[in-house]
Protein backbone atom coordinates (compact mmCIF):
# COMPACT_ATOMS: atom_id res chain seq x y z
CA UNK A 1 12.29 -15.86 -25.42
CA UNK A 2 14.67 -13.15 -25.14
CA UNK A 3 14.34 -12.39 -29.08
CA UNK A 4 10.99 -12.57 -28.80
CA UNK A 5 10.48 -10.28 -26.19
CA UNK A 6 12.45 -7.06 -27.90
CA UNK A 7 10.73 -7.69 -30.65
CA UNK A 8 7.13 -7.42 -28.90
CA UNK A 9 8.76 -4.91 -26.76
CA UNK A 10 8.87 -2.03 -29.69
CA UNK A 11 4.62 -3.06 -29.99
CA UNK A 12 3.88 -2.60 -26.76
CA UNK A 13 5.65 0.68 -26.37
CA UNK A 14 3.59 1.88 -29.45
CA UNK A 15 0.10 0.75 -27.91
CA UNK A 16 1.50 1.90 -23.77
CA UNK A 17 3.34 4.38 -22.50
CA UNK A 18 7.21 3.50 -21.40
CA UNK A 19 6.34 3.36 -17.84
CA UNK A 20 3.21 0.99 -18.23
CA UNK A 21 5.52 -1.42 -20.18
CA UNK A 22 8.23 -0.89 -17.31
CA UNK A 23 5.41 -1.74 -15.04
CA UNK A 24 4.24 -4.72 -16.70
CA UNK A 25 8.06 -6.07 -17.12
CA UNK A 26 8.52 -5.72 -13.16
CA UNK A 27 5.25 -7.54 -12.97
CA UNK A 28 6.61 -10.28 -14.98
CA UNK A 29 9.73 -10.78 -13.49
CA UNK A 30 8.18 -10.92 -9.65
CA UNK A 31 5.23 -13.93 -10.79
CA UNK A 32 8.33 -15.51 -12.87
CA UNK A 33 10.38 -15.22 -9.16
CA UNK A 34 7.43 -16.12 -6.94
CA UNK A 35 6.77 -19.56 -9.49
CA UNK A 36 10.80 -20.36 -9.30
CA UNK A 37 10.46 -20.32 -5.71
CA UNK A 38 9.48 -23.68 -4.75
CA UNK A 39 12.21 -25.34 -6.95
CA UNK A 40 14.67 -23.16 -4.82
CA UNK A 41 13.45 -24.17 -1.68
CA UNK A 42 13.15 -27.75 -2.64
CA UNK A 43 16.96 -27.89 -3.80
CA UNK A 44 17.96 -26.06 -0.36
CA UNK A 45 15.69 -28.83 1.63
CA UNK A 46 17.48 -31.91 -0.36
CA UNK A 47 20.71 -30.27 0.00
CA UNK A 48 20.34 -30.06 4.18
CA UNK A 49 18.67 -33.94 4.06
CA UNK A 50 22.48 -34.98 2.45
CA UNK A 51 24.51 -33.35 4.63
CA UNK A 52 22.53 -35.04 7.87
């Protein structure tokens, strides 16, 4: 995926300006954070369920 996204990267800098594509990344990265975090606070639940 990282491959993939340089190469789509040059695109979208061609069709947006730098800091809409800066923009959208940030967007990215905070939906990709806010869908990881139920995994992390699963694993952080089981962990305190072994150690009782």
């Amino acid at each position: 995926m990282m491959v993939i996204g340089m190469s789509v990267s040059g695109y979208l800098k061609e069709m947006f300006s730098l800091g809409a594509v800066y923009a959208a990344s940030g967007g990215f990265i905070f939906v990709g954070a806010a869908l990881l975090l139920p995994l992390v606070v699963e694993k952080k639940r089981r962990g305190e369920n072994r150690t009782t």
